[in-house]
PDB file of N, CA and C in Angstrom:
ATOM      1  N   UNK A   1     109.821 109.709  82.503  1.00  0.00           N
ATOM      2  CA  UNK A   1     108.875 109.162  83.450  1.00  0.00           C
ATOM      3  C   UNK A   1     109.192 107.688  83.708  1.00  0.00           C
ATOM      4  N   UNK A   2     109.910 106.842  82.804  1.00  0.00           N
ATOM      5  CA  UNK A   2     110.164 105.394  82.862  1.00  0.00           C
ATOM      6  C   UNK A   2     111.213 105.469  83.932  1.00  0.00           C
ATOM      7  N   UNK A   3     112.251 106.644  84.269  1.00  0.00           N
ATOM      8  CA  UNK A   3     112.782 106.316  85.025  1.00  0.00           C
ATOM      9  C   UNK A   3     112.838 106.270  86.542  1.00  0.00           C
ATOM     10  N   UNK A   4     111.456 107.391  86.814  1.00  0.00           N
ATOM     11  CA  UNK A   4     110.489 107.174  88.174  1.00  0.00           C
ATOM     12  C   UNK A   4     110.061 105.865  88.579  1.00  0.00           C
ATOM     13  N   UNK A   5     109.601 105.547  87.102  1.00  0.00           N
ATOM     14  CA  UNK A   5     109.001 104.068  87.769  1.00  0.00           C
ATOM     15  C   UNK A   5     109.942 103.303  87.854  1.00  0.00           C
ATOM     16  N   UNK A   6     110.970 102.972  87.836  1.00  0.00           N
ATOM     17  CA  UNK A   6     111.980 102.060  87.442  1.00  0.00           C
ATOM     18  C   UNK A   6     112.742 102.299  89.305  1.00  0.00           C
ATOM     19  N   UNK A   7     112.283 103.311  89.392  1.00  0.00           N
ATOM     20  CA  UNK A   7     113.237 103.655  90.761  1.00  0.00           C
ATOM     21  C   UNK A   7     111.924 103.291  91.650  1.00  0.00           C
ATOM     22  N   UNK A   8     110.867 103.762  91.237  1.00  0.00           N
ATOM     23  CA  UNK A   8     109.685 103.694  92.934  1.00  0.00           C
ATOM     24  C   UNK A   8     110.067 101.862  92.657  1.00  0.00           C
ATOM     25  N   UNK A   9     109.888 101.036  91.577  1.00  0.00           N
ATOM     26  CA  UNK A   9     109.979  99.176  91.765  1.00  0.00           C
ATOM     27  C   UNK A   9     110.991  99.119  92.453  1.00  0.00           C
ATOM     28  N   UNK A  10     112.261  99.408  92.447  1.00  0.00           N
ATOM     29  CA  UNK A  10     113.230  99.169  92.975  1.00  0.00           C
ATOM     30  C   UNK A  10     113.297  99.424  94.530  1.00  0.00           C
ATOM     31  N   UNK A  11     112.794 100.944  95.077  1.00  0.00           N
ATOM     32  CA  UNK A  11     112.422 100.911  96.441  1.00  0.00           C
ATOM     33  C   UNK A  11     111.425 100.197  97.173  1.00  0.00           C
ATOM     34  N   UNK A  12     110.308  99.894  96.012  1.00  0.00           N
ATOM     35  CA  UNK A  12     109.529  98.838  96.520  1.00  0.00           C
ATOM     36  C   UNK A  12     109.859  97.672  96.569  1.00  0.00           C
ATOM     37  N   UNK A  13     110.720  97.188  95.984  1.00  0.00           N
ATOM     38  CA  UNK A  13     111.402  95.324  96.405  1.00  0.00           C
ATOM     39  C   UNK A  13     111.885  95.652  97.847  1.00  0.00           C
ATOM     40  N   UNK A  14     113.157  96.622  97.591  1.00  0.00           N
ATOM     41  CA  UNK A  14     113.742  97.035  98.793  1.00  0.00           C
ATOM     42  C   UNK A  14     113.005  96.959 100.105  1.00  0.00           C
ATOM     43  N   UNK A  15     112.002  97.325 100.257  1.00  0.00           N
ATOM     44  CA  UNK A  15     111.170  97.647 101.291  1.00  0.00           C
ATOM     45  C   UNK A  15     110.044  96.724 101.203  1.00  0.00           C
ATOM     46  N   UNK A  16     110.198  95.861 100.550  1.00  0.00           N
ATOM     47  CA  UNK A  16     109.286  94.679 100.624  1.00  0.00           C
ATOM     48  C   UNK A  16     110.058  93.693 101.501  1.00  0.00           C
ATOM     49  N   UNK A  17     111.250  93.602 100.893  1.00  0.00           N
ATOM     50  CA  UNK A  17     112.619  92.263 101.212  1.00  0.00           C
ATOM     51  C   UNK A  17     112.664  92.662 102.552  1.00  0.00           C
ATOM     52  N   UNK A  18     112.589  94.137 103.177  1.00  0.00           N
ATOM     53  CA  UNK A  18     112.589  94.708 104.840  1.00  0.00           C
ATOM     54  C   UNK A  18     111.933  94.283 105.605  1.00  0.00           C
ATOM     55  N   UNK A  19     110.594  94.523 105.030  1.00  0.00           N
ATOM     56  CA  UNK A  19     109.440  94.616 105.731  1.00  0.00           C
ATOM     57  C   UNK A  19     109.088  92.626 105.626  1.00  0.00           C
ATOM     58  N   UNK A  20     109.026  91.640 104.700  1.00  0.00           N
ATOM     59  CA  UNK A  20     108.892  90.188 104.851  1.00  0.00           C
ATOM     60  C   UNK A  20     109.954  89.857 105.386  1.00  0.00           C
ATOM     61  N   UNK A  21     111.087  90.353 105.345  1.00  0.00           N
ATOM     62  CA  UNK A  21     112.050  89.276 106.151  1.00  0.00           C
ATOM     63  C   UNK A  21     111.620  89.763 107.973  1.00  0.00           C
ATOM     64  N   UNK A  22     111.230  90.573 108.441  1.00  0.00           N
ATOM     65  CA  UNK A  22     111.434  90.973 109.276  1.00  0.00           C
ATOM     66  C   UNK A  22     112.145  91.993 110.375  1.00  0.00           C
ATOM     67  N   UNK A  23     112.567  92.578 109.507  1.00  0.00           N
ATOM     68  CA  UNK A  23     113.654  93.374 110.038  1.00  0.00           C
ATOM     69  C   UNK A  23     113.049  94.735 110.171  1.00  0.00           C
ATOM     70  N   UNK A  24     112.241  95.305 108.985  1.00  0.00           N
ATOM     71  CA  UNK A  24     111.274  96.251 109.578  1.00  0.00           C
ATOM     72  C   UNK A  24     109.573  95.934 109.828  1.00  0.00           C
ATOM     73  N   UNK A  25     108.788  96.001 110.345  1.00  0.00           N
ATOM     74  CA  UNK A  25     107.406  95.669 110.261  1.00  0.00           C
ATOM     75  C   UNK A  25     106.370  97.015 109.220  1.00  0.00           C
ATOM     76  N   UNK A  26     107.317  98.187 109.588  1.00  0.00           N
ATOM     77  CA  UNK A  26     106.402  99.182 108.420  1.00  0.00           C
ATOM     78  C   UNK A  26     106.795  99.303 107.695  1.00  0.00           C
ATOM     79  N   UNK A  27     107.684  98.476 106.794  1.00  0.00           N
ATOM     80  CA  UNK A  27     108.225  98.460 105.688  1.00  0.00           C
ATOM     81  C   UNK A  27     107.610  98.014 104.350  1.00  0.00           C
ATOM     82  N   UNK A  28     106.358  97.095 105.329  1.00  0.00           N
ATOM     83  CA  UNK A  28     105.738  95.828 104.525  1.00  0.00           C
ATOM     84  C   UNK A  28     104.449  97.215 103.719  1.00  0.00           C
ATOM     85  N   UNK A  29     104.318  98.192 104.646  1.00  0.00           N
ATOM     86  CA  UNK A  29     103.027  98.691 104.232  1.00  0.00           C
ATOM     87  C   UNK A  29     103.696  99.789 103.324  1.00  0.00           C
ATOM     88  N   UNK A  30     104.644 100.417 103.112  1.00  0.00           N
ATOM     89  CA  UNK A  30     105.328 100.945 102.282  1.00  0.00           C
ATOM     90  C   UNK A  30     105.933 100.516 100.935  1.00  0.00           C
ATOM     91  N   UNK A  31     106.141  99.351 101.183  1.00  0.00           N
ATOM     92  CA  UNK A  31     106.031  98.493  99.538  1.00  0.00           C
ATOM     93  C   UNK A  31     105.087  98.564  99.250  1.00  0.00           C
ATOM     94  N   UNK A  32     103.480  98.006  99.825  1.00  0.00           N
ATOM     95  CA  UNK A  32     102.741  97.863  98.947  1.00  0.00           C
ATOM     96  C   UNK A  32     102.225  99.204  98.446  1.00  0.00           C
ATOM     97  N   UNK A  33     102.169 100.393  98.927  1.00  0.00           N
ATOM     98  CA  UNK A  33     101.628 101.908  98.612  1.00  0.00           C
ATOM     99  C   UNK A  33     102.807 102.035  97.270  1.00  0.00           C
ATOM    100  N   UNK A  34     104.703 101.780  97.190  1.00  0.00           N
ATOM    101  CA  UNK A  34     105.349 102.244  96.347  1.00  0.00           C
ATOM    102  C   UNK A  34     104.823 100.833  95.538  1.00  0.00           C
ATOM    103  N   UNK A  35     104.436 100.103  95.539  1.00  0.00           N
ATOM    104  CA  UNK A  35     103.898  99.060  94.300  1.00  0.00           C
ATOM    105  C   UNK A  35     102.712  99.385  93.829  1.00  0.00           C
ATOM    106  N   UNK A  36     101.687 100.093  94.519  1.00  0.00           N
ATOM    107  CA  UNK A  36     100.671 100.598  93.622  1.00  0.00           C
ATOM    108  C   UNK A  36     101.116 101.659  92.754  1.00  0.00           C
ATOM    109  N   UNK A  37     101.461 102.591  93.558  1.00  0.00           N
ATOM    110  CA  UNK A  37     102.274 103.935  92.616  1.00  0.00           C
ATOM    111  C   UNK A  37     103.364 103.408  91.340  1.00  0.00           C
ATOM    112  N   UNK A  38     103.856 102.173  91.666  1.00  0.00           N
ATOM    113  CA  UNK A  38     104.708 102.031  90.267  1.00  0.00           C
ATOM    114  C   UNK A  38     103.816 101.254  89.617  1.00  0.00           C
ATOM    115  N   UNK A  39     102.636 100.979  90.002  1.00  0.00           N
ATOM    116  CA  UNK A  39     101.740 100.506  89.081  1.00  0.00           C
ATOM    117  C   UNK A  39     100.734 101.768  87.517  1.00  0.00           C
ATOM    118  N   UNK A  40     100.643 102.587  88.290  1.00  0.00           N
ATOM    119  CA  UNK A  40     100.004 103.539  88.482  1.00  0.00           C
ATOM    120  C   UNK A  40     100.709 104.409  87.270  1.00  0.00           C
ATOM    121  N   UNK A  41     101.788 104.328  87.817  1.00  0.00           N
ATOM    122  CA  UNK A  41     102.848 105.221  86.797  1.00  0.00           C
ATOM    123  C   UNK A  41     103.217 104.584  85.707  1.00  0.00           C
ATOM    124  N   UNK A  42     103.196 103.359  86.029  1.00  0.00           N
ATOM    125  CA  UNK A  42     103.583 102.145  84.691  1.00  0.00           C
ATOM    126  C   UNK A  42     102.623 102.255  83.671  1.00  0.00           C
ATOM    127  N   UNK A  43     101.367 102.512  84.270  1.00  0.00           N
ATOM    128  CA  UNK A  43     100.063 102.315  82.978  1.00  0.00           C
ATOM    129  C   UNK A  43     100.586 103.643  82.681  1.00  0.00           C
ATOM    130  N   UNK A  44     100.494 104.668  83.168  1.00  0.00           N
ATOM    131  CA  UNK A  44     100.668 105.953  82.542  1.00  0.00           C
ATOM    132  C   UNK A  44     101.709 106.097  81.247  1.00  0.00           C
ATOM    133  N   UNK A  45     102.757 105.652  81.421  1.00  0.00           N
ATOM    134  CA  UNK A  45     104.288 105.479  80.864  1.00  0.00           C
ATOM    135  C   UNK A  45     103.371 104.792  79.603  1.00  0.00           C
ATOM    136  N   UNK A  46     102.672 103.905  80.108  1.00  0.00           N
ATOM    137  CA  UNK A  46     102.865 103.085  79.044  1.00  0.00           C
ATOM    138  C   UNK A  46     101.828 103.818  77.735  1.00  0.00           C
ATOM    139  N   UNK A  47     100.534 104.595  78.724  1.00  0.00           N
ATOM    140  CA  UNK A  47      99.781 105.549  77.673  1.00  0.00           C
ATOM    141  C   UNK A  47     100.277 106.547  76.569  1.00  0.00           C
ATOM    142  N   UNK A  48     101.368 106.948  77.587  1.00  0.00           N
ATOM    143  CA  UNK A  48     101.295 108.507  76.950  1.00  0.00           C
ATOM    144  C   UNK A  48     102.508 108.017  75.752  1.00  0.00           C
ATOM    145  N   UNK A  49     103.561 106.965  75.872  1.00  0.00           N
ATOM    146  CA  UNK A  49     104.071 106.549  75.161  1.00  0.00           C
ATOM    147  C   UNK A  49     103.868 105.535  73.564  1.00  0.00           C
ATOM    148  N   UNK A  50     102.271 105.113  73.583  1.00  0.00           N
ATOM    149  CA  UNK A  50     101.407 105.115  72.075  1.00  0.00           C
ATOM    150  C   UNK A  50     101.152 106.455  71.707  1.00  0.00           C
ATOM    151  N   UNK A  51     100.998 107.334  72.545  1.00  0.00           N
ATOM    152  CA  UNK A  51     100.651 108.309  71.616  1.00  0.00           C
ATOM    153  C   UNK A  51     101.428 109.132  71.130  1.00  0.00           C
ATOM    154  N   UNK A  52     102.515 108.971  71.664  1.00  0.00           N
ATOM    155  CA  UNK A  52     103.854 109.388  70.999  1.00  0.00           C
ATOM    156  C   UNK A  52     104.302 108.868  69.906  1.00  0.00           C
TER     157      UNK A  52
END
C-alpha cells in the first residue's frame, strides 16, 4: 500500500507543477483531489502498519 501512496504524491506534484505553472488549468484541481487521496492513504499505511 506504501507504494500507491508513493505514486498518487508523485502524480500529484506532477500535476500540481502543470496545473501552477500554467500550462494546464485542470491540472491544478487534480492535484489537489490526488493530494487528499495520498493523504488519506498515508494515514491508512500508517494505521494498519502499528498493528502489524
Amino acid at each position: 500500500m506504501l507504494r500507491w501512496t508513493i505514486t498518487f504524491i508523485v502524480l500529484a506534484l506532477i500535476a500540481g507543477v502543470l496545473g501552477f505553472g500554467g500550462i494546464a488549468a485542470g491540472a491544478a484541481g487534480i492535484a489537489k483531489v490526488l493530494f487528499f487521496l495520498f493523504i488519506i492513504l498515508f494515514v491508512i499505511s500508517l494505521i494498519r502498519g502499528k498493528k502489524m
